[in-house]
C-alpha atoms as a PDB file:
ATOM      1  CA  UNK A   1     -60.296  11.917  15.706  1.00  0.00           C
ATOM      2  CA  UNK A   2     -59.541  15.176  16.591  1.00  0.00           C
ATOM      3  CA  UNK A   3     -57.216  17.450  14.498  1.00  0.00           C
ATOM      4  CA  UNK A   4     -54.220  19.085  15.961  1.00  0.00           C
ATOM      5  CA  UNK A   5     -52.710  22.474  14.669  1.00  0.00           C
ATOM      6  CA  UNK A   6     -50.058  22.018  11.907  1.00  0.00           C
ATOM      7  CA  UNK A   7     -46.663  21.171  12.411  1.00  0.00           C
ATOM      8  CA  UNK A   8     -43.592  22.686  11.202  1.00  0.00           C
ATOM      9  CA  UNK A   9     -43.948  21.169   7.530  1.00  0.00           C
ATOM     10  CA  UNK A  10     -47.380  22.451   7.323  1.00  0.00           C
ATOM     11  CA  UNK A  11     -49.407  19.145   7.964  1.00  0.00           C
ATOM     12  CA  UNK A  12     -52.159  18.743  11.125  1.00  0.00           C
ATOM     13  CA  UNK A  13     -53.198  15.770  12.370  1.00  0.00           C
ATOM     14  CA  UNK A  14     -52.851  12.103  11.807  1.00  0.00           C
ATOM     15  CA  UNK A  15     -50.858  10.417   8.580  1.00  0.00           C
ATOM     16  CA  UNK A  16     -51.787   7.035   7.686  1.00  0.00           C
ATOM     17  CA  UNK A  17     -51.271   4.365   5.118  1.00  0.00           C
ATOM     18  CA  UNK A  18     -52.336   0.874   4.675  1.00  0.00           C
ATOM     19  CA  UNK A  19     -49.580  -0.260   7.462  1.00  0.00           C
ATOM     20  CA  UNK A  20     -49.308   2.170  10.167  1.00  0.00           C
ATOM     21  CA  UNK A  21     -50.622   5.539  11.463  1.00  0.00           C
ATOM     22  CA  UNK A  22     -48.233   7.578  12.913  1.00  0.00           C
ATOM     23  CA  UNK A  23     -48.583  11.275  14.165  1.00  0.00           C
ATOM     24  CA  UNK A  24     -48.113  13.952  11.003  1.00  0.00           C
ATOM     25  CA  UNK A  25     -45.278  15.539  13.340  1.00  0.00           C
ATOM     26  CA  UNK A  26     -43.191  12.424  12.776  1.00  0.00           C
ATOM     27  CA  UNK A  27     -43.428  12.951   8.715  1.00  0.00           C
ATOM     28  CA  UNK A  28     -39.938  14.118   7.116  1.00  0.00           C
ATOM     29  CA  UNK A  29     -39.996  16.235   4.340  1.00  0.00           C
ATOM     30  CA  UNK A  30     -39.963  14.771   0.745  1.00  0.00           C
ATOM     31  CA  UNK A  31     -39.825  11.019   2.413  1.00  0.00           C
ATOM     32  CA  UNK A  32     -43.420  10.728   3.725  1.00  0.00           C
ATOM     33  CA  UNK A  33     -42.689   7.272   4.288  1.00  0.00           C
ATOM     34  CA  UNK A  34     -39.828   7.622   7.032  1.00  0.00           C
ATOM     35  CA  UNK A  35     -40.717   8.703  10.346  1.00  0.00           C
ATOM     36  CA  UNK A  36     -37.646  11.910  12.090  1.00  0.00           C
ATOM     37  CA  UNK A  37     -38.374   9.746  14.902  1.00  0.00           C
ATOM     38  CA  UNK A  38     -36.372   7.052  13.343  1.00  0.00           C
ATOM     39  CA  UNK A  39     -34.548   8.757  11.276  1.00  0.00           C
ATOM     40  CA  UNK A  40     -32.587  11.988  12.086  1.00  0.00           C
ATOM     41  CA  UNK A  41     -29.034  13.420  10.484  1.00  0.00           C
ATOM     42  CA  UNK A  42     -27.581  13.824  14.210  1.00  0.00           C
ATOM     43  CA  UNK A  43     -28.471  10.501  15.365  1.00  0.00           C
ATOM     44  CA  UNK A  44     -27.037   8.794  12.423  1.00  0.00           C
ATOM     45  CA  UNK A  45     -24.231  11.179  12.199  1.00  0.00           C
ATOM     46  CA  UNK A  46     -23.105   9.940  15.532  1.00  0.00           C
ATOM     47  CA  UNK A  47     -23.385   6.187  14.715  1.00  0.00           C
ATOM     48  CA  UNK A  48     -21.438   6.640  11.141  1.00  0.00           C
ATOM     49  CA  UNK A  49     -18.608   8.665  13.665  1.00  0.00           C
ATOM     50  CA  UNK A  50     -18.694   5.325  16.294  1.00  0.00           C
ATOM     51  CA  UNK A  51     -18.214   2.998  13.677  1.00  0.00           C
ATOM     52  CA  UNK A  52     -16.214   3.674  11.561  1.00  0.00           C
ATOM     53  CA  UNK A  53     -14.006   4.999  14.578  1.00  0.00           C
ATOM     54  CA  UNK A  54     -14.497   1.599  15.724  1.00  0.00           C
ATOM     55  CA  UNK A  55     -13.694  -0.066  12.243  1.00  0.00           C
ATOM     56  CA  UNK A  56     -10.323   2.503  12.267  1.00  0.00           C
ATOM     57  CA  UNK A  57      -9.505   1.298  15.341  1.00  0.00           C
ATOM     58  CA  UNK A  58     -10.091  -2.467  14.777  1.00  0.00           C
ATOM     59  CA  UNK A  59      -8.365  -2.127  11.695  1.00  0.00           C
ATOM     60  CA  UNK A  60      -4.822  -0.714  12.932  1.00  0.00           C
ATOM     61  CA  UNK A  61      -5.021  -3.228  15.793  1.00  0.00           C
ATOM     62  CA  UNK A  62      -4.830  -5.555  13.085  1.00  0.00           C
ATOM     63  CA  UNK A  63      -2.063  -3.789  11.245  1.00  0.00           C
ATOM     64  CA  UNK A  64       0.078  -3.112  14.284  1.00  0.00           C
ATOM     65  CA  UNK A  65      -0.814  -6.005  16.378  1.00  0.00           C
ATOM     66  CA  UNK A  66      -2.425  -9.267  14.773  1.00  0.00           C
ATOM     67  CA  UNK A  67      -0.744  -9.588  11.611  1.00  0.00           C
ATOM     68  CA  UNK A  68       2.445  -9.121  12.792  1.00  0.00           C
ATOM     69  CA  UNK A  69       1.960 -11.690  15.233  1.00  0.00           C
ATOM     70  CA  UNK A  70       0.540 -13.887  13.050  1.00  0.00           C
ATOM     71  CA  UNK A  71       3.418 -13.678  10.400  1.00  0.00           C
ATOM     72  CA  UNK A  72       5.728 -14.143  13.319  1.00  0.00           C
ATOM     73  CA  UNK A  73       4.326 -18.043  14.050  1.00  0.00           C
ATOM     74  CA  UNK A  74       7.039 -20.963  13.120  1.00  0.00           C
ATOM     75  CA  UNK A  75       5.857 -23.460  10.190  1.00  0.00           C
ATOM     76  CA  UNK A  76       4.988 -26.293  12.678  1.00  0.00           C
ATOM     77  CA  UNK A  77       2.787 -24.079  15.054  1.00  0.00           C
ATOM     78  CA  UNK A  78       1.594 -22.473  12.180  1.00  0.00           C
ATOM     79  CA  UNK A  79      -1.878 -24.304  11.354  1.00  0.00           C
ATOM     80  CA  UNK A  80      -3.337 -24.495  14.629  1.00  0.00           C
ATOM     81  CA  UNK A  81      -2.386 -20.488  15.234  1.00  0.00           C
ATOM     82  CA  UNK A  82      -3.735 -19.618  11.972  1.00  0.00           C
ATOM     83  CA  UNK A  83      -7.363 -21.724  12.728  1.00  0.00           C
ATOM     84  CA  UNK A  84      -7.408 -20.029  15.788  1.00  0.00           C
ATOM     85  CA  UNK A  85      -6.753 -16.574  14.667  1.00  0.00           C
ATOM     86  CA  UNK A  86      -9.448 -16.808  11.706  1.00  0.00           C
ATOM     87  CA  UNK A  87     -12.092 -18.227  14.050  1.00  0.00           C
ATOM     88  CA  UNK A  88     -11.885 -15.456  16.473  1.00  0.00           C
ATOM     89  CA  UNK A  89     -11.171 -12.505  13.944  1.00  0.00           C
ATOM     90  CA  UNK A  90     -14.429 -13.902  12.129  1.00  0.00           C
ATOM     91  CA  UNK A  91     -17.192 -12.216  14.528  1.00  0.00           C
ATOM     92  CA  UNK A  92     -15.419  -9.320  15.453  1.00  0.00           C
ATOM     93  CA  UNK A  93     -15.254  -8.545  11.279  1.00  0.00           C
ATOM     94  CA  UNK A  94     -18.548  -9.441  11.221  1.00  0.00           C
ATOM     95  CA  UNK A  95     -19.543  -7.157  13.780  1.00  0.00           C
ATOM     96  CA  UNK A  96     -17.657  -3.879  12.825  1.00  0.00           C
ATOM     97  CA  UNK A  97     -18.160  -4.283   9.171  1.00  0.00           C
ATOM     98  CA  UNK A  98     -22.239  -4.577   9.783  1.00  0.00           C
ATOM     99  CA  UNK A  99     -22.072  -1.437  12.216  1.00  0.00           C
ATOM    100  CA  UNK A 100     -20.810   0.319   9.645  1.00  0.00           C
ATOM    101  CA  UNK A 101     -23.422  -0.507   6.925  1.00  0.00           C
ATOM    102  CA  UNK A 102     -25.813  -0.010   9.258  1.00  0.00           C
ATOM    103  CA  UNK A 103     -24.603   3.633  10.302  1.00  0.00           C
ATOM    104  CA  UNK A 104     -24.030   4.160   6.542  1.00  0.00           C
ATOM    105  CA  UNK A 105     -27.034   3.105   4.987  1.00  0.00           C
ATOM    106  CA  UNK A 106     -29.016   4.970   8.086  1.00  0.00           C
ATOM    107  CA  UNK A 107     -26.863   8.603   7.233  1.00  0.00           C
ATOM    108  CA  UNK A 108     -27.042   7.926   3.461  1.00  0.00           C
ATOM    109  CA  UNK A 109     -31.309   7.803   3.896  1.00  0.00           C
ATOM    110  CA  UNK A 110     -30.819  10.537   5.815  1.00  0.00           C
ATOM    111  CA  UNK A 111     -29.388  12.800   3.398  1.00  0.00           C
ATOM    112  CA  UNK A 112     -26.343  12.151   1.509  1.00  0.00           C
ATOM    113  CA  UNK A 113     -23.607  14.466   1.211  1.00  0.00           C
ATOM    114  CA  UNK A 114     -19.672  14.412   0.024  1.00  0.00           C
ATOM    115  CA  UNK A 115     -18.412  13.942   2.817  1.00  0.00           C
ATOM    116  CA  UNK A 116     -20.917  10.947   3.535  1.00  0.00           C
ATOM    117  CA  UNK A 117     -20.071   9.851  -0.086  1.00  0.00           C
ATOM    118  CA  UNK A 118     -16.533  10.035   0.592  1.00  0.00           C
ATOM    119  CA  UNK A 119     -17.247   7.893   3.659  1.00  0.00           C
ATOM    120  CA  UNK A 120     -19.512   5.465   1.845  1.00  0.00           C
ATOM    121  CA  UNK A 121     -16.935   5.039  -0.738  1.00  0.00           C
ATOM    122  CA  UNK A 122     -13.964   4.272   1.304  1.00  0.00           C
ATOM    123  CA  UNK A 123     -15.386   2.027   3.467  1.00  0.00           C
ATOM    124  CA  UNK A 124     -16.753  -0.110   0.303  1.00  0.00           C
ATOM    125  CA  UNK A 125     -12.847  -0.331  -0.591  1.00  0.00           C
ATOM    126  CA  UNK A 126     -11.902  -1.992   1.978  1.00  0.00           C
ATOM    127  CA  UNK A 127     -15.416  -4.138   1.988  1.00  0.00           C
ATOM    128  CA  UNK A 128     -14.036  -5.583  -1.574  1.00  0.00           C
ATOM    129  CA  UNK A 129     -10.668  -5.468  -0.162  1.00  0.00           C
ATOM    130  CA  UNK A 130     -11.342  -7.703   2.729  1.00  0.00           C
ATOM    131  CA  UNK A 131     -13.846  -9.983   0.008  1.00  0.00           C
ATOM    132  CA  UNK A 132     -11.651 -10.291  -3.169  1.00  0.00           C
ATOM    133  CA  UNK A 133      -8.062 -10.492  -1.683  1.00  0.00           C
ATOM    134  CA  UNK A 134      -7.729 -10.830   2.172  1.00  0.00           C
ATOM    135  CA  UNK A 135     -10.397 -13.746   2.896  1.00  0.00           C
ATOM    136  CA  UNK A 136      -8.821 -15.873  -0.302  1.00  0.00           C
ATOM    137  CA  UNK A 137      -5.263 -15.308   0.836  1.00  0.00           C
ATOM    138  CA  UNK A 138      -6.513 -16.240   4.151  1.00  0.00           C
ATOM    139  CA  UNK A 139      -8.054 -19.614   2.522  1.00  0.00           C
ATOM    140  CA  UNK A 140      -4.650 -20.363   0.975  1.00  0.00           C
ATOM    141  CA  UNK A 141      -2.595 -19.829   4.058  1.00  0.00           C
ATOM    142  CA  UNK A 142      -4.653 -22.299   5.779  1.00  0.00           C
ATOM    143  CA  UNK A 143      -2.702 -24.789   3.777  1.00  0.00           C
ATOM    144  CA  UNK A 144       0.910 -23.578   5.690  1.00  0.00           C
ATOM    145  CA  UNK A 145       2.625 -20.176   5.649  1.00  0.00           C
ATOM    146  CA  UNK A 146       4.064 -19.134   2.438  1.00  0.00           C
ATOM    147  CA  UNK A 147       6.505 -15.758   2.103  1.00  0.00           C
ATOM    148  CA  UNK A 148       4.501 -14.298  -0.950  1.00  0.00           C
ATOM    149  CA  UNK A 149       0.979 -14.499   0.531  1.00  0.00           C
ATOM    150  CA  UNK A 150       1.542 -13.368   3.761  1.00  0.00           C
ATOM    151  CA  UNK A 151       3.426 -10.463   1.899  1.00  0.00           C
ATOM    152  CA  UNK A 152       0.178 -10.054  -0.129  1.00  0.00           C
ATOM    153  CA  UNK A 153      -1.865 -10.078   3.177  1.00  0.00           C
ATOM    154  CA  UNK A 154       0.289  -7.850   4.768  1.00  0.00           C
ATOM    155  CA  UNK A 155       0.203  -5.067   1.757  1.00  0.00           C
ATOM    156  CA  UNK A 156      -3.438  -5.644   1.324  1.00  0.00           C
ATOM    157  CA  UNK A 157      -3.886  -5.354   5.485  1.00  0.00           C
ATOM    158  CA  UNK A 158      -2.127  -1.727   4.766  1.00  0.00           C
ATOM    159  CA  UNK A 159      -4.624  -0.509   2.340  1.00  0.00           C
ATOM    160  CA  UNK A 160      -7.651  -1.624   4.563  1.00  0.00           C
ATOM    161  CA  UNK A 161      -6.165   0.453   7.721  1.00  0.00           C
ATOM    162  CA  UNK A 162      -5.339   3.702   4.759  1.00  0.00           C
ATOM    163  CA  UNK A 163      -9.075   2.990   3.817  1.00  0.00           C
ATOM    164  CA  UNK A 164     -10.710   2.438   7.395  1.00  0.00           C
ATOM    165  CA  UNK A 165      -9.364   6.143   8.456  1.00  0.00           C
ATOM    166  CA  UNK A 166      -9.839   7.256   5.346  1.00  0.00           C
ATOM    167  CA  UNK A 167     -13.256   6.235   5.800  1.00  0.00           C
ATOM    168  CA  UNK A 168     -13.205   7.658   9.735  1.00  0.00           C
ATOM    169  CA  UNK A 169     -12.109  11.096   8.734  1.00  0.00           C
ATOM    170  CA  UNK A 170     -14.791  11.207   6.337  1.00  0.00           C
ATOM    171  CA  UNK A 171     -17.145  10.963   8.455  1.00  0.00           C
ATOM    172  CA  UNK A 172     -15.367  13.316  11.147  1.00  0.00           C
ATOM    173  CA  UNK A 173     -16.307  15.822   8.318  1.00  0.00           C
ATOM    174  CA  UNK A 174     -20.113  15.139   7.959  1.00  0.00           C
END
């Protein structure tokens, strides 16, 4: 195989392992094992930025929009609205809250910093807040509407949104 001249981090040629060989060029500093290709700070910079943009935005809609809505709904109408709200919210959570783990765990790998941190942690408050109180108030509200849990939901729904653009400024600042 023929040898090229070295690259910027002082390596020529080929790098190998047991799995793949990939070109020496495509070798990041300090993590041999991760390709730039795959894995550079702009690129995942801009991913963390849509997301959790996207999670912000989601999240408000929810605030301003859904919720209020939702708590809106008479007793008799209410089971059948609230099945069909949690069966169409259910992908769309699913969907923002994994594009932001993915851009997260992507930036994180590709060099933590505080405002990253800061990012990371925010947006793992409202993870647990959306786990430990929202889906189990949701669960009991399937039952019929009752004053103090939607109360609950709606206070907890406040802190999610304050943690979502939390979360989005954060990463404004990486």
């Amino acid at each position: 195989m023929r040898r090229s001249r070295p690259n910027n981090f002082g390596v020529a040629g080929w790098s190998s392992s047991a799995f793949v060989r990939v070109p020496a060029t495509w070798l990041v500093p300090g993590r041999p094992w991760l390709g730039s290709a795959v894995l550079t700070d702009p690129m995942w910079t801009t991913a963390l930025v849509a997301a959790t943009a996207a999670h912000a935005g989601f999240q408000l809609t929810v605030t301003v929009l859904v919720y209020p809505a939702l708590v809106a709904v008479p007793a008799e109408r209410w089971a059948v609205q609230h099945a069909a709200h949690s069966r169409r919210i259910v992908p769309i959570v699913a969907m923002v809250y994994l594009a932001v783990l993915v851009a997260l765990t992507g930036r994180l790998l590709a060099g933590p910093g505080p405002a990253v941190l800061a990012c990371a942690g925010a947006s793992a408050v409202v993870f647990a807040l959306t786990a430990g109180f929202a889906a189990p108030v949701h669960t009991r509200l399937g039952a019929g509407p009752d004053p103090v849990l939607l109360r609950r939901l709606l206070v907890v729904d406040r802190l999610r949104s304050l943690g979502a653009g939390v979360g989005f400024l954060a990463a404004l600042l990486v």
